[in-house]
PDB file of N, CA and C in Angstrom:
ATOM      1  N   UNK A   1     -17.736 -12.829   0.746  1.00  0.00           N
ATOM      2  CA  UNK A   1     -16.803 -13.590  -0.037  1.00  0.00           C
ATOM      3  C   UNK A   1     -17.095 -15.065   0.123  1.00  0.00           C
ATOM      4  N   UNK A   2     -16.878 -15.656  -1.159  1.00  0.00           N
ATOM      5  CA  UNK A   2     -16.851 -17.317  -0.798  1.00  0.00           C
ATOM      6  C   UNK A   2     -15.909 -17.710  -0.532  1.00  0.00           C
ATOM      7  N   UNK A   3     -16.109 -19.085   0.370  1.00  0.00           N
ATOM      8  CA  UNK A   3     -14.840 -19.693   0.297  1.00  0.00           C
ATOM      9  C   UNK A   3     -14.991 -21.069   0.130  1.00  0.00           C
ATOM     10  N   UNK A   4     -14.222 -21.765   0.266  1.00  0.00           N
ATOM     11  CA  UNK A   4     -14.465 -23.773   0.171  1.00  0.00           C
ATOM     12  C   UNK A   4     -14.198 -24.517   1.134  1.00  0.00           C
ATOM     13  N   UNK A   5     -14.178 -24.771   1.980  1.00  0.00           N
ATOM     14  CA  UNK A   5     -13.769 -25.796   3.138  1.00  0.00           C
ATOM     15  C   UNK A   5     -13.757 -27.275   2.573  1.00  0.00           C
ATOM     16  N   UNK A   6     -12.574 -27.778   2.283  1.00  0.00           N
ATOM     17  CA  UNK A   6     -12.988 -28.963   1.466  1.00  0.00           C
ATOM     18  C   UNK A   6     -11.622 -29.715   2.353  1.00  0.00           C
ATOM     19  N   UNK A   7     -12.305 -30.711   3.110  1.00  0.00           N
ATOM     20  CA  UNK A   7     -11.590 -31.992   4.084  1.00  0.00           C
ATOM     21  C   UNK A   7     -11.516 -32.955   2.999  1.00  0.00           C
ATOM     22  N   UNK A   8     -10.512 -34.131   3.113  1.00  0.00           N
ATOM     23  CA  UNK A   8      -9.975 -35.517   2.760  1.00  0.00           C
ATOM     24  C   UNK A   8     -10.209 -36.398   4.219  1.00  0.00           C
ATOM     25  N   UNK A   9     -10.869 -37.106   4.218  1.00  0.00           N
ATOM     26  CA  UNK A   9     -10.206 -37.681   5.229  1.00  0.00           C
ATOM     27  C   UNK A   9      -9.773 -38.602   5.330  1.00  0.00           C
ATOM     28  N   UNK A  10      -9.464 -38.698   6.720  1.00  0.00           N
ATOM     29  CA  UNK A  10      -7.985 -39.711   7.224  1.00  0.00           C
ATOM     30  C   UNK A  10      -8.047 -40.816   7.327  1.00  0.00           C
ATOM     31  N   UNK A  11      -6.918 -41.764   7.670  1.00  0.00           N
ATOM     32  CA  UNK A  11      -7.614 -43.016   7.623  1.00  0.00           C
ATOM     33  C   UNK A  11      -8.495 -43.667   9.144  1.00  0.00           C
ATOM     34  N   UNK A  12      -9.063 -43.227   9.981  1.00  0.00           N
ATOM     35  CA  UNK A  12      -9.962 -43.202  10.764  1.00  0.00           C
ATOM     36  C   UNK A  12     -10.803 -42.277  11.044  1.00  0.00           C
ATOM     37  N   UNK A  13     -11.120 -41.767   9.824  1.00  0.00           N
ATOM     38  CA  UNK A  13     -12.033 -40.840   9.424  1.00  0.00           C
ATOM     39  C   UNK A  13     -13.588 -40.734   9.381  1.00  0.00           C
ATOM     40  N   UNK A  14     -13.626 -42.225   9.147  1.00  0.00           N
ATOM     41  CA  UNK A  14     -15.114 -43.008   9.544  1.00  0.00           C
ATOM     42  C   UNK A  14     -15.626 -43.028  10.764  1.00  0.00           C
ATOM     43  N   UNK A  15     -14.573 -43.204  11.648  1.00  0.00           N
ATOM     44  CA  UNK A  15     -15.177 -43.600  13.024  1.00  0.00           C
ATOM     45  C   UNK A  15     -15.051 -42.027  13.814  1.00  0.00           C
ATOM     46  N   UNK A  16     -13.907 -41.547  13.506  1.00  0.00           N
ATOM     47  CA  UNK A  16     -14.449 -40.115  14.010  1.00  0.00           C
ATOM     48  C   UNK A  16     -15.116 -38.914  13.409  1.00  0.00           C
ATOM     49  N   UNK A  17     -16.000 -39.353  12.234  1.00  0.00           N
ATOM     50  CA  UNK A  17     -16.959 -39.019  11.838  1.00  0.00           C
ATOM     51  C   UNK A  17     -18.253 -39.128  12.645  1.00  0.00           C
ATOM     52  N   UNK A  18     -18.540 -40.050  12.845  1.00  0.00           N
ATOM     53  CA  UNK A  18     -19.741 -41.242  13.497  1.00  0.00           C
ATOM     54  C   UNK A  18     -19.802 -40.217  14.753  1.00  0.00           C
ATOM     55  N   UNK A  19     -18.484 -40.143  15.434  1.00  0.00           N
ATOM     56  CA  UNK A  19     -18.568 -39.417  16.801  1.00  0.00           C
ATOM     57  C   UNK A  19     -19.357 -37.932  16.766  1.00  0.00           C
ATOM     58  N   UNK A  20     -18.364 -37.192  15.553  1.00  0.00           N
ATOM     59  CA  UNK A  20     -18.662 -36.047  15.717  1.00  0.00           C
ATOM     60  C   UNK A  20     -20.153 -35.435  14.867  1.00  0.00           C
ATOM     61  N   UNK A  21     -20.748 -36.432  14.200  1.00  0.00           N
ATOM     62  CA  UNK A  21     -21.920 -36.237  12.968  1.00  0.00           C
ATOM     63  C   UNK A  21     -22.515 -34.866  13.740  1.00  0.00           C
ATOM     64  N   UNK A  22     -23.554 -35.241  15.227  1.00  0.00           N
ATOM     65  CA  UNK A  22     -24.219 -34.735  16.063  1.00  0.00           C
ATOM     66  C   UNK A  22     -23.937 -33.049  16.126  1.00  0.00           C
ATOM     67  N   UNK A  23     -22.589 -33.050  16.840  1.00  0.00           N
ATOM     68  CA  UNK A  23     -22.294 -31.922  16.832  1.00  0.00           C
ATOM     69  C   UNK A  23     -21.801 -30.834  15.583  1.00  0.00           C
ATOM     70  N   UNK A  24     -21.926 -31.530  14.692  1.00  0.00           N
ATOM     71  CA  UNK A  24     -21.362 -30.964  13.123  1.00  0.00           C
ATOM     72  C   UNK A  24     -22.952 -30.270  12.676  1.00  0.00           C
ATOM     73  N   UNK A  25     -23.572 -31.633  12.686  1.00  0.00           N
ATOM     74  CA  UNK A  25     -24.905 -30.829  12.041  1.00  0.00           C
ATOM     75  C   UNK A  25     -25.650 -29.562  13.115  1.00  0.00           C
ATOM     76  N   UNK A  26     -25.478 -29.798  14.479  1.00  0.00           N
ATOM     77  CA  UNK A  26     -25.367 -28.541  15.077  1.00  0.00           C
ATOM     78  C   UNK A  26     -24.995 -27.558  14.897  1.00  0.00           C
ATOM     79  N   UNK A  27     -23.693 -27.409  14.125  1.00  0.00           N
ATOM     80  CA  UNK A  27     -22.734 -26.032  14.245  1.00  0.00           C
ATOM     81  C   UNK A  27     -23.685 -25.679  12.747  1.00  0.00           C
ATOM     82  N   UNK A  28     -23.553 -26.439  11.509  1.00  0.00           N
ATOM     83  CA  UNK A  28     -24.254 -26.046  10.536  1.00  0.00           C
ATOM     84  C   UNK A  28     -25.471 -25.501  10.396  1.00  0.00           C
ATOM     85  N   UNK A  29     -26.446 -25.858  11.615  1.00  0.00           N
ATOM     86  CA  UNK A  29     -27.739 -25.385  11.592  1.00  0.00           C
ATOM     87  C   UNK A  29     -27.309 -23.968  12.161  1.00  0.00           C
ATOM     88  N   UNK A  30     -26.224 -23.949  13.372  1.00  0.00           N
ATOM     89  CA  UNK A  30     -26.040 -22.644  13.969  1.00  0.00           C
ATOM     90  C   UNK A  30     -25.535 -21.343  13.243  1.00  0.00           C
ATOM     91  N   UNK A  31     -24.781 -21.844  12.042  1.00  0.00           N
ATOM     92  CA  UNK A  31     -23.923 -21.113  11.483  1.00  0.00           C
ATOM     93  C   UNK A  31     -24.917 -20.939   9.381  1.00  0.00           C
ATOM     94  N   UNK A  32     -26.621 -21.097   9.446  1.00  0.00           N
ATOM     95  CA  UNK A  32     -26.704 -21.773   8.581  1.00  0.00           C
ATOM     96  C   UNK A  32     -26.877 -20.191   7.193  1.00  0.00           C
ATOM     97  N   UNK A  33     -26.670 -19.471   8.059  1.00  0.00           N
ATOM     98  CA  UNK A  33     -26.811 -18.096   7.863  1.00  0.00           C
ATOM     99  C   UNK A  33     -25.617 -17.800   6.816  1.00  0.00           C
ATOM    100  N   UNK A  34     -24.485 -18.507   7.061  1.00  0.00           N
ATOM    101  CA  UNK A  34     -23.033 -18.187   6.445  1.00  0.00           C
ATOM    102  C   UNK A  34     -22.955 -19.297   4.865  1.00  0.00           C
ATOM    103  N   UNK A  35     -23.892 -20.541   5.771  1.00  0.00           N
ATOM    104  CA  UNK A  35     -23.541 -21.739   4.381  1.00  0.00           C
ATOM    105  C   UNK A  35     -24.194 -21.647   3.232  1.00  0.00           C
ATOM    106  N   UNK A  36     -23.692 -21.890   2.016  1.00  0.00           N
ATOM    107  CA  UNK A  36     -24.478 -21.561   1.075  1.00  0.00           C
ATOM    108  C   UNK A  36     -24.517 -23.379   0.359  1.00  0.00           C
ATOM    109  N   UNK A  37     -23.805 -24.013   0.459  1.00  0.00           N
ATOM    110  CA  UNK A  37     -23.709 -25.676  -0.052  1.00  0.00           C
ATOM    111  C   UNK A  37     -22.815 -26.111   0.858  1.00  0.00           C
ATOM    112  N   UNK A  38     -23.259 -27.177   1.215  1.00  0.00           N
ATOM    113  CA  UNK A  38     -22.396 -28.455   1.983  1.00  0.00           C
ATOM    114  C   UNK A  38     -22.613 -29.869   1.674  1.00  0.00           C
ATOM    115  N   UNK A  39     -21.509 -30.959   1.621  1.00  0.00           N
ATOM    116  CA  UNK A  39     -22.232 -32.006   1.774  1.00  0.00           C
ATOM    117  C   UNK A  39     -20.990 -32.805   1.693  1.00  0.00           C
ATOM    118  N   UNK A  40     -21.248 -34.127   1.887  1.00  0.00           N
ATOM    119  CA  UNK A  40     -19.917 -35.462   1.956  1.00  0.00           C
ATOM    120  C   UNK A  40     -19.454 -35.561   0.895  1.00  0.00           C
ATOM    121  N   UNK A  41     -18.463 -35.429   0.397  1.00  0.00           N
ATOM    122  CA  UNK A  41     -17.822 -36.221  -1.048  1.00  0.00           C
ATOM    123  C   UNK A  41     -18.125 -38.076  -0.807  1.00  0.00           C
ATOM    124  N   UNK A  42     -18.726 -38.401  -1.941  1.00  0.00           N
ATOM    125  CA  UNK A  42     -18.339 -39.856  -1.608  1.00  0.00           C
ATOM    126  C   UNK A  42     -17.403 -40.857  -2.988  1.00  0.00           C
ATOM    127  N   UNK A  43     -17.088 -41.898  -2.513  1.00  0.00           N
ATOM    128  CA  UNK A  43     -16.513 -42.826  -3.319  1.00  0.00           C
ATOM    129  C   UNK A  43     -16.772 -43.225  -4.731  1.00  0.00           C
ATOM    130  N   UNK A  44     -16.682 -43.371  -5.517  1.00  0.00           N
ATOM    131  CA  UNK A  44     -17.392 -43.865  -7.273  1.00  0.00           C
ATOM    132  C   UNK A  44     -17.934 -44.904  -7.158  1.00  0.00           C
ATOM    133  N   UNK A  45     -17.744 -45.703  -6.436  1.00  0.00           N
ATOM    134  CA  UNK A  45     -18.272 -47.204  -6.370  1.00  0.00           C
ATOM    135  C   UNK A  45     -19.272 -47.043  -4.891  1.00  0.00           C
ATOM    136  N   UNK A  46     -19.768 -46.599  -4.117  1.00  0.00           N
ATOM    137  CA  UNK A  46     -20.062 -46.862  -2.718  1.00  0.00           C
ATOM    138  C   UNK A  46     -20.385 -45.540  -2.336  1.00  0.00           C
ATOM    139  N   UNK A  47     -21.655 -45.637  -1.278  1.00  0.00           N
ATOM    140  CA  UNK A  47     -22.097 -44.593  -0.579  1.00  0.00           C
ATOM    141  C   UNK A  47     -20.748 -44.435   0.638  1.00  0.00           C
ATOM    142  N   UNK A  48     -19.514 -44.847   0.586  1.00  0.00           N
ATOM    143  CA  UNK A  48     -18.535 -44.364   1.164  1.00  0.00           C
ATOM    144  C   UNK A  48     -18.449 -42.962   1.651  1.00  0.00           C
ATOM    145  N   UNK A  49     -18.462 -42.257   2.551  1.00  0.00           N
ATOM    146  CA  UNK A  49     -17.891 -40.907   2.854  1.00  0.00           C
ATOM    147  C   UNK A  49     -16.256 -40.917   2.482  1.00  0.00           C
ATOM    148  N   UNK A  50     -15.750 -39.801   1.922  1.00  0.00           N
ATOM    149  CA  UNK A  50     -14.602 -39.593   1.673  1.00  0.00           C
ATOM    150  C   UNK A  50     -14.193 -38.564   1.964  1.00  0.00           C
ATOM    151  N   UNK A  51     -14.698 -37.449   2.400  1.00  0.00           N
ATOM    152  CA  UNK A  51     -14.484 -35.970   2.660  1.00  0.00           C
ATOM    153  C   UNK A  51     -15.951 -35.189   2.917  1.00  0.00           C
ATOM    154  N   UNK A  52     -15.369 -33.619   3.155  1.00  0.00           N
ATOM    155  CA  UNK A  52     -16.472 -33.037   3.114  1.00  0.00           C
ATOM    156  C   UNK A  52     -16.111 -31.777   2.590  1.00  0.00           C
ATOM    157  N   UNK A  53     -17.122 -31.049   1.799  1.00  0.00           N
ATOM    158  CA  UNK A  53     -17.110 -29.847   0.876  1.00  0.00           C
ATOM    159  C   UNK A  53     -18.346 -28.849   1.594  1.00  0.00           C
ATOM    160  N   UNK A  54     -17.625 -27.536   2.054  1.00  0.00           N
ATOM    161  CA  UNK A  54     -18.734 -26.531   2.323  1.00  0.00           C
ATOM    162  C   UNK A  54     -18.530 -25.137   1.762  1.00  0.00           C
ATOM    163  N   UNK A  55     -19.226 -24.837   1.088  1.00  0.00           N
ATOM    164  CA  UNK A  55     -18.740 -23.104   0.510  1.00  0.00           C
ATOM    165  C   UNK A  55     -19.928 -22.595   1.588  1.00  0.00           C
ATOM    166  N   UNK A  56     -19.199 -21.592   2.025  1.00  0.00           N
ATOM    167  CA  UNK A  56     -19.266 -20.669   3.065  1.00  0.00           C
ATOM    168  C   UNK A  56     -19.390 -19.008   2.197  1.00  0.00           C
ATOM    169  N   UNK A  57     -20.144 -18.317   2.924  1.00  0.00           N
ATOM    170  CA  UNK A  57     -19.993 -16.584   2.752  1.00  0.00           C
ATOM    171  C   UNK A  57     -19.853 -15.688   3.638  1.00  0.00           C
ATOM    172  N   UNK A  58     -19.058 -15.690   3.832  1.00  0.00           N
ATOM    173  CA  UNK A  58     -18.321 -14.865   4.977  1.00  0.00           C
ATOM    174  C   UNK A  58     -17.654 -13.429   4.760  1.00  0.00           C
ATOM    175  N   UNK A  59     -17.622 -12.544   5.600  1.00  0.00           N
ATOM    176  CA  UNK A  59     -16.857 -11.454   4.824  1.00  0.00           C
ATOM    177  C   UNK A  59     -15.701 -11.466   4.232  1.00  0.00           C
ATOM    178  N   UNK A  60     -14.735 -12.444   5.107  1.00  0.00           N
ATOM    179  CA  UNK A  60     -13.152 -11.916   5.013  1.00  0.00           C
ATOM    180  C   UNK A  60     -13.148 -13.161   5.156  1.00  0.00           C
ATOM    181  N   UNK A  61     -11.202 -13.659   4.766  1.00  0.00           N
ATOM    182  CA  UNK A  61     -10.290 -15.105   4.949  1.00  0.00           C
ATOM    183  C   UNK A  61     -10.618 -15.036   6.785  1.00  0.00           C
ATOM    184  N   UNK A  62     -10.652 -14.012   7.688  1.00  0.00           N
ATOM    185  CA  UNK A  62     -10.739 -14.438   8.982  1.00  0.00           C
ATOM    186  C   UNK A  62     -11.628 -15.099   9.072  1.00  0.00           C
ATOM    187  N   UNK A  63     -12.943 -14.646   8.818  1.00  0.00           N
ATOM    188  CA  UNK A  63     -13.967 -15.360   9.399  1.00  0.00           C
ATOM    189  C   UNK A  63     -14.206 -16.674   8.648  1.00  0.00           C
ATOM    190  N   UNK A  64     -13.917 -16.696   7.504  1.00  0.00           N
ATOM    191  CA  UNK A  64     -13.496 -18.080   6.714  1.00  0.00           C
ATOM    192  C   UNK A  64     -12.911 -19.037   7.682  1.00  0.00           C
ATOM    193  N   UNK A  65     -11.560 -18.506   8.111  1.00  0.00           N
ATOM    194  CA  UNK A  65     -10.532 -19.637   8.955  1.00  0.00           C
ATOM    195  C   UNK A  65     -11.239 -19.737  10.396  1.00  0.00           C
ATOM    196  N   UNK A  66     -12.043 -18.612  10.824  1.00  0.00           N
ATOM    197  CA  UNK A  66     -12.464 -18.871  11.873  1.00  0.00           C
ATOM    198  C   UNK A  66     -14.008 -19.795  12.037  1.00  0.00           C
ATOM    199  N   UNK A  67     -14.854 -19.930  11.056  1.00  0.00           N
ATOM    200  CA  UNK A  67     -15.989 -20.895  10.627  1.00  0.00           C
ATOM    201  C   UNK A  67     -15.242 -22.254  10.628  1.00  0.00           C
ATOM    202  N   UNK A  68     -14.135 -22.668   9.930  1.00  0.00           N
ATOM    203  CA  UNK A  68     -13.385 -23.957   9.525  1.00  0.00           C
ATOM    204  C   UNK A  68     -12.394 -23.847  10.843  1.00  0.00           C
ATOM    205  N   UNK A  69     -11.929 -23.471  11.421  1.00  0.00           N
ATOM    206  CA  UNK A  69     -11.298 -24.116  12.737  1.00  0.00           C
ATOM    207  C   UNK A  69     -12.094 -24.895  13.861  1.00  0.00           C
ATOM    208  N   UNK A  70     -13.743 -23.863  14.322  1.00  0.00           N
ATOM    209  CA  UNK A  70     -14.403 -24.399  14.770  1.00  0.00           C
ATOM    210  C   UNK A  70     -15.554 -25.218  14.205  1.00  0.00           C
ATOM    211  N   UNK A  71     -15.016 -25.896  13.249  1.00  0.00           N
ATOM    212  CA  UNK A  71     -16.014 -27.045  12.647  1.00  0.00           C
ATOM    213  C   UNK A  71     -15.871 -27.886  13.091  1.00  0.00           C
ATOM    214  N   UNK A  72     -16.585 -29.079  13.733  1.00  0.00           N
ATOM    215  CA  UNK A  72     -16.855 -30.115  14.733  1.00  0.00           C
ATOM    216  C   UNK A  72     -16.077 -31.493  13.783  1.00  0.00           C
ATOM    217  N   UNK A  73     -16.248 -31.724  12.909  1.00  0.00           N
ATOM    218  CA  UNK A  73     -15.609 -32.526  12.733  1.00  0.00           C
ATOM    219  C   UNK A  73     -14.562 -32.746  11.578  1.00  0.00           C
ATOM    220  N   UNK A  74     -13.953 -30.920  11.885  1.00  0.00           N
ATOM    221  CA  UNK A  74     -12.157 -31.296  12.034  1.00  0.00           C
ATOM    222  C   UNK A  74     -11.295 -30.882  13.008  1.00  0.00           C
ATOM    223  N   UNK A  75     -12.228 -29.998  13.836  1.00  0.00           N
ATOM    224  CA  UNK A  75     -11.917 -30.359  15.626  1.00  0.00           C
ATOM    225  C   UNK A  75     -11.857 -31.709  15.749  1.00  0.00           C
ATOM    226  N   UNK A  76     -13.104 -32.838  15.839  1.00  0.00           N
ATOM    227  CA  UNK A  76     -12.380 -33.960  15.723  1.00  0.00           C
ATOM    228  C   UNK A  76     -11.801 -34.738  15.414  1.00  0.00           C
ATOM    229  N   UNK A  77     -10.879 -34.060  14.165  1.00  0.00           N
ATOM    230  CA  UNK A  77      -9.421 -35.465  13.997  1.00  0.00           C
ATOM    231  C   UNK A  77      -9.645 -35.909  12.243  1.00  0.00           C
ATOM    232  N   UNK A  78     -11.192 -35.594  12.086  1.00  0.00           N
ATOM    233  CA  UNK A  78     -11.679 -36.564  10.506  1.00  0.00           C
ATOM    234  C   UNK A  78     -10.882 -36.609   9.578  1.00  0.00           C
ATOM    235  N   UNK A  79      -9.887 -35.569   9.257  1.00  0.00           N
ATOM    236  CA  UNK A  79      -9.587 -34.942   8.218  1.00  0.00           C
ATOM    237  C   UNK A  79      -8.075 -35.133   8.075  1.00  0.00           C
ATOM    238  N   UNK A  80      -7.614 -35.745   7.082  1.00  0.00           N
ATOM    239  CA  UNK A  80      -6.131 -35.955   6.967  1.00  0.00           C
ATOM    240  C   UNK A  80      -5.665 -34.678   6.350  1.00  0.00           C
ATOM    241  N   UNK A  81      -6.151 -33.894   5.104  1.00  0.00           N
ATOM    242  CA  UNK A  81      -6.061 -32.890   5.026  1.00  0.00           C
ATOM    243  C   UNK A  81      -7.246 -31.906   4.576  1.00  0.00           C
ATOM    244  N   UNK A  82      -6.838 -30.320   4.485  1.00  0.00           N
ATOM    245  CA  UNK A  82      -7.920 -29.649   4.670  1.00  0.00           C
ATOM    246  C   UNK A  82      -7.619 -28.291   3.974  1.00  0.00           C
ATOM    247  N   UNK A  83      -8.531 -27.951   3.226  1.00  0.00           N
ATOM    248  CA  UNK A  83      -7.906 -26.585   2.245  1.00  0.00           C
ATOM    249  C   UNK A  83      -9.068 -25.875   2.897  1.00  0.00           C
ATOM    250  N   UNK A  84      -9.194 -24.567   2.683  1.00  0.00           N
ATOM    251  CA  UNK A  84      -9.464 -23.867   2.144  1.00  0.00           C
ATOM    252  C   UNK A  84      -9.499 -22.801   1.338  1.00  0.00           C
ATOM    253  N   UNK A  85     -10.361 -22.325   0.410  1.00  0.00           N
ATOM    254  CA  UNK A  85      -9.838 -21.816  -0.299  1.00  0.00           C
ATOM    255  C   UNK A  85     -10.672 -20.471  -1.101  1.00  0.00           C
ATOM    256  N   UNK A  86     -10.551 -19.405  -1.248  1.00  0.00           N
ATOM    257  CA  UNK A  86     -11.375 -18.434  -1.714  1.00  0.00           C
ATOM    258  C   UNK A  86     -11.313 -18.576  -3.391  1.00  0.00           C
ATOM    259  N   UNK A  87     -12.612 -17.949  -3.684  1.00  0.00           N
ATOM    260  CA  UNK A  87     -13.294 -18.864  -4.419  1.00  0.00           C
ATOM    261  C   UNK A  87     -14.223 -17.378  -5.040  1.00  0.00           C
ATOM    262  N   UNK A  88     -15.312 -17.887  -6.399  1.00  0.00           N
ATOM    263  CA  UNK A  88     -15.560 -16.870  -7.411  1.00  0.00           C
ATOM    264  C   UNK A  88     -17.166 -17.421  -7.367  1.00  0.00           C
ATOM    265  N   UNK A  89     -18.089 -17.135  -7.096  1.00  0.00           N
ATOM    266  CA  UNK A  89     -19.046 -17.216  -7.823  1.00  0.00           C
ATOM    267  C   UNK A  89     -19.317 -17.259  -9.639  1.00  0.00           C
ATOM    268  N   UNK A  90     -19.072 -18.387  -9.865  1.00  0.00           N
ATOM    269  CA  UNK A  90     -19.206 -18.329 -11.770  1.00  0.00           C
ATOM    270  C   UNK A  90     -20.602 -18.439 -12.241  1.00  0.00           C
ATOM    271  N   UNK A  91     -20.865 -19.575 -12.876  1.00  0.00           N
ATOM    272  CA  UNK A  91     -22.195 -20.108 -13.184  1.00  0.00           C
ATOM    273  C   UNK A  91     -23.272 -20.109 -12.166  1.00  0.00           C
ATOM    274  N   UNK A  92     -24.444 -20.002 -11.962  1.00  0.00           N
ATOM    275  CA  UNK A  92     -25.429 -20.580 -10.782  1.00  0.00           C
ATOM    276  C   UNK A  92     -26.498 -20.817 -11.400  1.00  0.00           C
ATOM    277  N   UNK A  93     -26.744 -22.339 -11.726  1.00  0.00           N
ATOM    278  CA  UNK A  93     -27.683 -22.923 -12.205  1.00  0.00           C
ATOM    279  C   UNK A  93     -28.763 -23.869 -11.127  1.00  0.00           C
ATOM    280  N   UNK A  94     -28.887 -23.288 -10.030  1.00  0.00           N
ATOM    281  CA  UNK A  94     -29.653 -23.730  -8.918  1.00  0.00           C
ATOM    282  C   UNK A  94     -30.889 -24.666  -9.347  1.00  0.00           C
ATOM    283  N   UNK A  95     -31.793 -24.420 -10.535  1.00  0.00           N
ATOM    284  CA  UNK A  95     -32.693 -25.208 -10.743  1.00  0.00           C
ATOM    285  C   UNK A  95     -32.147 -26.505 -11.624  1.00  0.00           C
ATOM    286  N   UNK A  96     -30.315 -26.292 -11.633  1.00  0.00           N
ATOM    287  CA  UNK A  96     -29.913 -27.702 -11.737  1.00  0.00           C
ATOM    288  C   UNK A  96     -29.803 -28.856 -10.830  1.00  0.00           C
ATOM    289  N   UNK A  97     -29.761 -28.425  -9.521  1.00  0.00           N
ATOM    290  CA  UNK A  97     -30.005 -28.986  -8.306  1.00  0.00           C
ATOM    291  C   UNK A  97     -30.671 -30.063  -8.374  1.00  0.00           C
ATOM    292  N   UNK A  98     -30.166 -31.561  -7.901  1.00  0.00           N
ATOM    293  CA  UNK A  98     -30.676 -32.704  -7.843  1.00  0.00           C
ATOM    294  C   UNK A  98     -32.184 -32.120  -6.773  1.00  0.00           C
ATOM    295  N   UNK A  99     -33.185 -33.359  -7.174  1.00  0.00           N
ATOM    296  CA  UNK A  99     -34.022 -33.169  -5.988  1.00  0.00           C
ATOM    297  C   UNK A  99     -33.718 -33.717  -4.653  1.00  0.00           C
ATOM    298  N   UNK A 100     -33.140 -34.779  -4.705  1.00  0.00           N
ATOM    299  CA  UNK A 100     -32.363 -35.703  -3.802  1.00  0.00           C
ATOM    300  C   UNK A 100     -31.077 -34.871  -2.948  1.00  0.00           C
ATOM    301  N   UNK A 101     -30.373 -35.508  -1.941  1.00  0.00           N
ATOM    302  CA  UNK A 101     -29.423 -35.399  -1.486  1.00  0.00           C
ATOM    303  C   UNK A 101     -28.296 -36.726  -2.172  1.00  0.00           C
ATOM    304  N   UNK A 102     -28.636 -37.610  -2.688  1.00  0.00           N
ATOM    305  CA  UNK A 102     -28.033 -38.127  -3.269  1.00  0.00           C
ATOM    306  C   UNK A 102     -27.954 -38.120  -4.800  1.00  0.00           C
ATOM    307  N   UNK A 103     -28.690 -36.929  -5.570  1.00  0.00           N
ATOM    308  CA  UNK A 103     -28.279 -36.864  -7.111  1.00  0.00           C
ATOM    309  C   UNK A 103     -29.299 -37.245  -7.910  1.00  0.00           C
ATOM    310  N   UNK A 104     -30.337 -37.672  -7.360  1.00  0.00           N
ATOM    311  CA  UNK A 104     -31.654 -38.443  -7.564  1.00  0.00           C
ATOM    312  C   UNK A 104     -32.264 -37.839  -8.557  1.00  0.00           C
TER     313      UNK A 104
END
C-alpha cells in the first residue's frame, strides 16, 4: 500500500533540520527498500525548505505509522504538522521525471 508522509514545518524547522539531515538520510538509505519518492517541498520564490514529502510502500497503516514515527527528522521536532495519508497509485509517468533533483 502507499502512503504519504507529508511534514510542514515549524517555525525552527531550519535549524532542526540542519541537526537531524545526517541521520534522516541514514534511515532513508536503511529503509530504501519501502521508499518509492521523497524529497523537500520548497518555497516559490527560494531554494527555502518548507516541508518534506515521502510516499512510502508498506503493507499496512501500521507499518506506515511505524516508518513515519521513526523518521529522524520528526523525531527531531522539524515538523509543525504532519499527515499521513493512504494514497492510490493513479498516473505513473516516470520518464516524466526531471533529470535534476531540482526540476532541471
Amino acid at each position: 500500500m502507499l502512503y504519504m508522509c507529508y511534514g510542514i514545518d515549524g517555525p525552527d524547522g531550519a535549524a532542526r533540520r540542519d541537526e537531524a539531515r545526517a541521520a534522516h538520510f541514514e534511515y532513508l538509505k536503511r529503509h530504501e527498500d519501502k521508499l518509492v519518492l521523497g524529497g523537500a517541498t520548497l518555497a516559490d520564490d527560494s531554494d527555502a525548505r518548507t516541508g518534506s514529502v515521502l510516499i512510502i510502500n508498506v503493507p499496512d497503516r501500521a507499518a506506515a505509522e511505524a516508518f513515519a514515527e521513526n523518521e529522524p527528522l520528526r523525531k527531531a521536532g522539524v515538523f509543525e504538522t504532519y499527515t499521513l495519508t493512504r494514497m492510490r497509485r493513479g498516473q505513473w509517468y516516470p520518464q516524466n521525471a526531471p533529470k535534476s533533483s531540482e526540476g532541471d
